[in-house]
PDB file of N, CA and C in Angstrom:
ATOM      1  N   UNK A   1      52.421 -13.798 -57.937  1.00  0.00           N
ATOM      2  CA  UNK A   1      52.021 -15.195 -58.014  1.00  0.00           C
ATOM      3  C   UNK A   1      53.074 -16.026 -58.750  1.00  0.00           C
ATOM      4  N   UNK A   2      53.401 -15.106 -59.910  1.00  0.00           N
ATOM      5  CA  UNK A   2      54.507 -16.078 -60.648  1.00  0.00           C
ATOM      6  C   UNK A   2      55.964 -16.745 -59.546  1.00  0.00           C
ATOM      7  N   UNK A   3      56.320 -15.224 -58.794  1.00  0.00           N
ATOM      8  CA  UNK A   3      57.727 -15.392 -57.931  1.00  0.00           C
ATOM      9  C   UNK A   3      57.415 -16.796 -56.819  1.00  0.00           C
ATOM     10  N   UNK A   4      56.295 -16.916 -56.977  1.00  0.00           N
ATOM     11  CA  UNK A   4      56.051 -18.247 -55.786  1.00  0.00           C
ATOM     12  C   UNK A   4      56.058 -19.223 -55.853  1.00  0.00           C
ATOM     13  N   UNK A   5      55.065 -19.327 -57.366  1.00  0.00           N
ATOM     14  CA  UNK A   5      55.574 -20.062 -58.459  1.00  0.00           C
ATOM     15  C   UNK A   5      57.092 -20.576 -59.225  1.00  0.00           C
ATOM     16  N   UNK A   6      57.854 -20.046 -59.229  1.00  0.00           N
ATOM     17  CA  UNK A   6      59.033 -20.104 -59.463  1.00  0.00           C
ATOM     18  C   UNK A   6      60.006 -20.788 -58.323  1.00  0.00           C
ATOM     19  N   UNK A   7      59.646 -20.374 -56.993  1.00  0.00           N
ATOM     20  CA  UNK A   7      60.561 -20.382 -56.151  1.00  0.00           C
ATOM     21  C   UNK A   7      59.753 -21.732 -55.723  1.00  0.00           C
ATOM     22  N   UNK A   8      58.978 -22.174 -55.400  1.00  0.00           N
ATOM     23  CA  UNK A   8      58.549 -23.601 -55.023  1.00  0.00           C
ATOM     24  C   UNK A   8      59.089 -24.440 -56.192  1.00  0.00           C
ATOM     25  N   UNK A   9      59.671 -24.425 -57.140  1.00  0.00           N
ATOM     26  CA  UNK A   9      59.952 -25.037 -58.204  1.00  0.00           C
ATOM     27  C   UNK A   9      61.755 -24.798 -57.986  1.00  0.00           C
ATOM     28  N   UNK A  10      61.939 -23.861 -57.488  1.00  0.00           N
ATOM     29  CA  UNK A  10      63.565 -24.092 -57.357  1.00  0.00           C
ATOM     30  C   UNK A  10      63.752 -24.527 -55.945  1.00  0.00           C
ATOM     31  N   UNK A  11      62.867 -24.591 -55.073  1.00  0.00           N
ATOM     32  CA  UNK A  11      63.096 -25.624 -53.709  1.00  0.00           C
ATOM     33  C   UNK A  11      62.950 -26.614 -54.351  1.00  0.00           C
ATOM     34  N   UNK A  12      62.299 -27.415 -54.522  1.00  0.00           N
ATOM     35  CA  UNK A  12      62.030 -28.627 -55.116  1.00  0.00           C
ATOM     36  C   UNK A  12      63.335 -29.217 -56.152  1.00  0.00           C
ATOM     37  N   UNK A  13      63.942 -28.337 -56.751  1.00  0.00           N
ATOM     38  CA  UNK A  13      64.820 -28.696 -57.608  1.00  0.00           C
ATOM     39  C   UNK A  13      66.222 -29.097 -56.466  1.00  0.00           C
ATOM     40  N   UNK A  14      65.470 -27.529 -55.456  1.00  0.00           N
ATOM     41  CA  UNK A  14      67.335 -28.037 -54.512  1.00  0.00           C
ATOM     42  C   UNK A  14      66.619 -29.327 -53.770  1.00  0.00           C
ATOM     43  N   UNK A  15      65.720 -29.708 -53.241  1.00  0.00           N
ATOM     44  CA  UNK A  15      65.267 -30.885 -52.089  1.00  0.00           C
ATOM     45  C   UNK A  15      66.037 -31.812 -53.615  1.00  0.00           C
ATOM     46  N   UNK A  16      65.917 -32.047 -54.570  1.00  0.00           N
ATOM     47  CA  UNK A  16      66.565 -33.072 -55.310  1.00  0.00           C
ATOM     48  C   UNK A  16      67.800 -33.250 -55.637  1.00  0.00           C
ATOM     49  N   UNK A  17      68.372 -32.058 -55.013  1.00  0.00           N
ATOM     50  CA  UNK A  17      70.133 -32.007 -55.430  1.00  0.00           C
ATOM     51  C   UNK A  17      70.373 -32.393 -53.865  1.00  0.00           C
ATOM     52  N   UNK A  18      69.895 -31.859 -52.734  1.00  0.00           N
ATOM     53  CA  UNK A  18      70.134 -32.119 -51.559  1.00  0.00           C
ATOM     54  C   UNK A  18      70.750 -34.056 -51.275  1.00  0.00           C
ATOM     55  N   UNK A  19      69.233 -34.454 -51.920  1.00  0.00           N
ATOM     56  CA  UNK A  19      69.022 -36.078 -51.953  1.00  0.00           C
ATOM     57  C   UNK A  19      69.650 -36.880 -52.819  1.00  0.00           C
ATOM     58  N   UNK A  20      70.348 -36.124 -53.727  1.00  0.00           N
ATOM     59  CA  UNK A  20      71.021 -36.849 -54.522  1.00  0.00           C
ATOM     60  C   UNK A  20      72.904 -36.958 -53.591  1.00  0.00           C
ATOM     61  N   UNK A  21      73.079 -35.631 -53.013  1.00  0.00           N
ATOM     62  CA  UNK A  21      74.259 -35.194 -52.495  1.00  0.00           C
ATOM     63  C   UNK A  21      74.100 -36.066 -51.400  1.00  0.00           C
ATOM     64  N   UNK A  22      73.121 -36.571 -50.658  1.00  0.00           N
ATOM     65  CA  UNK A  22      72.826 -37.284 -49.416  1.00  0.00           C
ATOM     66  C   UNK A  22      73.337 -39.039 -49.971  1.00  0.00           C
ATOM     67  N   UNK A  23      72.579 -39.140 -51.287  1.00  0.00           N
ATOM     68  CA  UNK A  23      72.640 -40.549 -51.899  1.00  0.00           C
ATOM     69  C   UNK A  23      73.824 -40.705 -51.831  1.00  0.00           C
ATOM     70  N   UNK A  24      74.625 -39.723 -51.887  1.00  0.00           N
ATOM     71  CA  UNK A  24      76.448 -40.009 -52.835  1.00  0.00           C
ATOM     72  C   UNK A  24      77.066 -40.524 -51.438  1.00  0.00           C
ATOM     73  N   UNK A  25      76.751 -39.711 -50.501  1.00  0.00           N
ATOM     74  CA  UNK A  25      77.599 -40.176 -48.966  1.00  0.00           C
ATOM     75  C   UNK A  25      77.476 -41.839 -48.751  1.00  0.00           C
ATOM     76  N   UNK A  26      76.181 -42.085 -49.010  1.00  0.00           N
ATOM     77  CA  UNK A  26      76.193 -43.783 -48.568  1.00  0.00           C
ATOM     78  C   UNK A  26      75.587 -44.550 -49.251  1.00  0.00           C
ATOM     79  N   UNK A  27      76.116 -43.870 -50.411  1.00  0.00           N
ATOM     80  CA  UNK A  27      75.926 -44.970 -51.092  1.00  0.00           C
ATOM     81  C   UNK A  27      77.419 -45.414 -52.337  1.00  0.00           C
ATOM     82  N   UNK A  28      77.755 -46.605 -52.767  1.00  0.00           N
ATOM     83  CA  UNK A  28      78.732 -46.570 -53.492  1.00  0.00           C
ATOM     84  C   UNK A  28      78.943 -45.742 -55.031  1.00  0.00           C
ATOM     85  N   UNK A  29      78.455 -44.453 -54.987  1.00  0.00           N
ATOM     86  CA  UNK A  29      78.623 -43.660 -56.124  1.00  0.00           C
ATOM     87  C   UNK A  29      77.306 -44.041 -57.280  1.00  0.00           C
ATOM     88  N   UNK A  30      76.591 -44.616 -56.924  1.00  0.00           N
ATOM     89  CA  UNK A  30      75.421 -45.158 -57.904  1.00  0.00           C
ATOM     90  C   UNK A  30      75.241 -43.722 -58.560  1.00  0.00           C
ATOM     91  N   UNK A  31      74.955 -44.530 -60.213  1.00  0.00           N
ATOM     92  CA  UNK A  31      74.508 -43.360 -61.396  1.00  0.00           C
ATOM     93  C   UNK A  31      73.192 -42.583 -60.798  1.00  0.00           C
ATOM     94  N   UNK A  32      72.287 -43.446 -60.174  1.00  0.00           N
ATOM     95  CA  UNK A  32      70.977 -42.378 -59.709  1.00  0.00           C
ATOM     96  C   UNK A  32      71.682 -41.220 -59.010  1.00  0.00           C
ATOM     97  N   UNK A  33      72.413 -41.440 -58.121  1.00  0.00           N
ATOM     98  CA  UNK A  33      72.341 -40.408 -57.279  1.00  0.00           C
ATOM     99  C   UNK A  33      73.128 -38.925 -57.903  1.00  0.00           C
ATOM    100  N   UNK A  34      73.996 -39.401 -59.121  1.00  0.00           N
ATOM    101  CA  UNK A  34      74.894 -38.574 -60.077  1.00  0.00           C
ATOM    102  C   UNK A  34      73.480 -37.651 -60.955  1.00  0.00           C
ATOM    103  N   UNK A  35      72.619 -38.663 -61.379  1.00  0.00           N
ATOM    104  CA  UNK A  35      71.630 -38.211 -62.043  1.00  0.00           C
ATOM    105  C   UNK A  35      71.259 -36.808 -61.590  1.00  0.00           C
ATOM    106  N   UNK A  36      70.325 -37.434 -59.632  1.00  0.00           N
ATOM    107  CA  UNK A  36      69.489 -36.634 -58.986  1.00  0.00           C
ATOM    108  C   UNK A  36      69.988 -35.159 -58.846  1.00  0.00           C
ATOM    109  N   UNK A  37      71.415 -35.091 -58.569  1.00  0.00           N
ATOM    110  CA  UNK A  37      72.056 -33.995 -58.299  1.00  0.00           C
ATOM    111  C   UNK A  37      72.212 -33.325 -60.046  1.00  0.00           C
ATOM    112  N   UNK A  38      72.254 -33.529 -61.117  1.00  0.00           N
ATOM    113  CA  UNK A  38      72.399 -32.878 -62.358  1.00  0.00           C
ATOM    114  C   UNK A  38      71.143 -32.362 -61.986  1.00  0.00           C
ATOM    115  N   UNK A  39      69.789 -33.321 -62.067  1.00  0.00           N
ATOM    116  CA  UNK A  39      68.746 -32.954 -62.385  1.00  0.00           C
ATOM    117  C   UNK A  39      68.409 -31.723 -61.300  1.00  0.00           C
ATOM    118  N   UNK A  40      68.266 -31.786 -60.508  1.00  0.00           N
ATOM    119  CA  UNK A  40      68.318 -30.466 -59.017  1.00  0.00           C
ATOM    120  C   UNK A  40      68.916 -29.904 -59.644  1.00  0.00           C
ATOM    121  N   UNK A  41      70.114 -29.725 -59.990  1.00  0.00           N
ATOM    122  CA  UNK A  41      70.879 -28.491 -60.495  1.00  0.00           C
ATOM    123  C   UNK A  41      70.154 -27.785 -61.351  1.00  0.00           C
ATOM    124  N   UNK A  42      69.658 -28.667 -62.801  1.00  0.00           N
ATOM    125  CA  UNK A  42      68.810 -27.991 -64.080  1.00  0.00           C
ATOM    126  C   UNK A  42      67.942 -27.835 -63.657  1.00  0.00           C
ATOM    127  N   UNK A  43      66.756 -28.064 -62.446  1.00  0.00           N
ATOM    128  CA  UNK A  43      65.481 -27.751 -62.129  1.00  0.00           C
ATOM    129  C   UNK A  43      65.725 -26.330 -61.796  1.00  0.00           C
ATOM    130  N   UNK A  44      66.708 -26.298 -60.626  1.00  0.00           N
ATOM    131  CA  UNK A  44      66.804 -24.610 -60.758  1.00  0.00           C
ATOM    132  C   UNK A  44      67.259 -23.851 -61.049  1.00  0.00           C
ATOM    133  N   UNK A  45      68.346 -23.980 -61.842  1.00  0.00           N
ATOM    134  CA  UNK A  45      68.587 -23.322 -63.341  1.00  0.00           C
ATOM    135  C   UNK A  45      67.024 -22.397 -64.111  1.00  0.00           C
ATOM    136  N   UNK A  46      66.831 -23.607 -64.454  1.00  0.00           N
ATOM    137  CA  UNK A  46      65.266 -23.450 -65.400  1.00  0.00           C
ATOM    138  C   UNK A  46      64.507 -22.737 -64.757  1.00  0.00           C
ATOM    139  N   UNK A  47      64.069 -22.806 -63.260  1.00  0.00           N
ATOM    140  CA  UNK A  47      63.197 -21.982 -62.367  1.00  0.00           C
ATOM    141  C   UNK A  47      63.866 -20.661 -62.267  1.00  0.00           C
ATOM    142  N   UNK A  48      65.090 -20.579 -62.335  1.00  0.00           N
ATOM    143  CA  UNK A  48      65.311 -19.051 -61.794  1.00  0.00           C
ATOM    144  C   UNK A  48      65.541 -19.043 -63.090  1.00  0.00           C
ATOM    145  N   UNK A  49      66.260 -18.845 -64.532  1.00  0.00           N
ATOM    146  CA  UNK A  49      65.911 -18.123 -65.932  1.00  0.00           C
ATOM    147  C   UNK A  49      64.236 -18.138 -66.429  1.00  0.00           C
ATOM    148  N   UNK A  50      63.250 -18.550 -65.951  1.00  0.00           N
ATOM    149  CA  UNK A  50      61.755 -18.578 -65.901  1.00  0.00           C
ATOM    150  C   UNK A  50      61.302 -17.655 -65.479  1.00  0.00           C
ATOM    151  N   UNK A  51      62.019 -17.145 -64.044  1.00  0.00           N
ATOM    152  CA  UNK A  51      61.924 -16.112 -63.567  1.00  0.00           C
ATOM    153  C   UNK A  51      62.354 -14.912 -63.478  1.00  0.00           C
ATOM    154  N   UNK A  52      63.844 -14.813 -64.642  1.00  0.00           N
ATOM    155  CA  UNK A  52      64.523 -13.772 -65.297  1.00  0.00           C
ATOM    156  C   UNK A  52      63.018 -13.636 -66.536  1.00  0.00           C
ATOM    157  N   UNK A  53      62.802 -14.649 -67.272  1.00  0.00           N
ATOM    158  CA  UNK A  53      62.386 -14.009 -68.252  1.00  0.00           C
ATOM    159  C   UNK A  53      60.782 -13.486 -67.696  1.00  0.00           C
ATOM    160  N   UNK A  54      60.308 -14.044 -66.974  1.00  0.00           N
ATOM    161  CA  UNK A  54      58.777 -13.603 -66.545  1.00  0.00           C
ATOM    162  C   UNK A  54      59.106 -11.909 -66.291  1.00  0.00           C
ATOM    163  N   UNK A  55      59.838 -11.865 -65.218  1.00  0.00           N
ATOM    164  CA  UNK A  55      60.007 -10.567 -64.878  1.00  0.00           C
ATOM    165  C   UNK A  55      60.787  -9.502 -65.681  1.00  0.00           C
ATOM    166  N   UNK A  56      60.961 -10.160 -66.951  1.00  0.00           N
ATOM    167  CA  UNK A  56      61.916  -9.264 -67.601  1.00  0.00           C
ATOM    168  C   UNK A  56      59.951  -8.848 -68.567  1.00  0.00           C
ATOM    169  N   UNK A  57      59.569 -10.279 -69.046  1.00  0.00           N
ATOM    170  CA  UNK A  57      58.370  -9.665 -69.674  1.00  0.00           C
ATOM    171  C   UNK A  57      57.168  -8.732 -68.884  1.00  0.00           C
ATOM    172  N   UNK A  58      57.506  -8.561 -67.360  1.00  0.00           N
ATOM    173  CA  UNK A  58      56.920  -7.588 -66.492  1.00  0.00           C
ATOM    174  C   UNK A  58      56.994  -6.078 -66.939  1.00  0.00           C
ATOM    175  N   UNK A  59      58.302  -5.884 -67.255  1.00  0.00           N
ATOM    176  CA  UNK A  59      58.712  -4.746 -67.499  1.00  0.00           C
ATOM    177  C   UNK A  59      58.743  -3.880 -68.077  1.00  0.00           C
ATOM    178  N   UNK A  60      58.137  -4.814 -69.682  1.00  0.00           N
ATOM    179  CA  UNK A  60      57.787  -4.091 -70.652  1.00  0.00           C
ATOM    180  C   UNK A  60      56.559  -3.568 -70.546  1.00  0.00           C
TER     181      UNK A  60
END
């Protein structure tokens, strides 16, 4: 349940890096779209070390 959990949370992070990478093409470099793509990046960052540590606390 957790891995599904996790992974709908790192789609979601890429659909926001996607849209930010989409923003940059047409648009004149606007700070949002610089934002959207950091933030996508750290969403799944955070989702997949969430999911290092869940499954690391599996193990024990």
């Amino acid at each position: 349940m957790l891995r599904l959990i996790f992974s709908t949370i790192r789609n979601i992070g890429l659909g926001i890096f996607v849209n930010g990478a989409f923003a940059l093409q047409f648009a004149d470099g606007e700070a949002k779209a610089y934002w959207a793509i950091a933030e996508g990046i750290a969403v799944m960052l955070l989702a997949g070390y969430a999911e290092l540590k869940a499954k690391g606390a599996n193990d024990e």
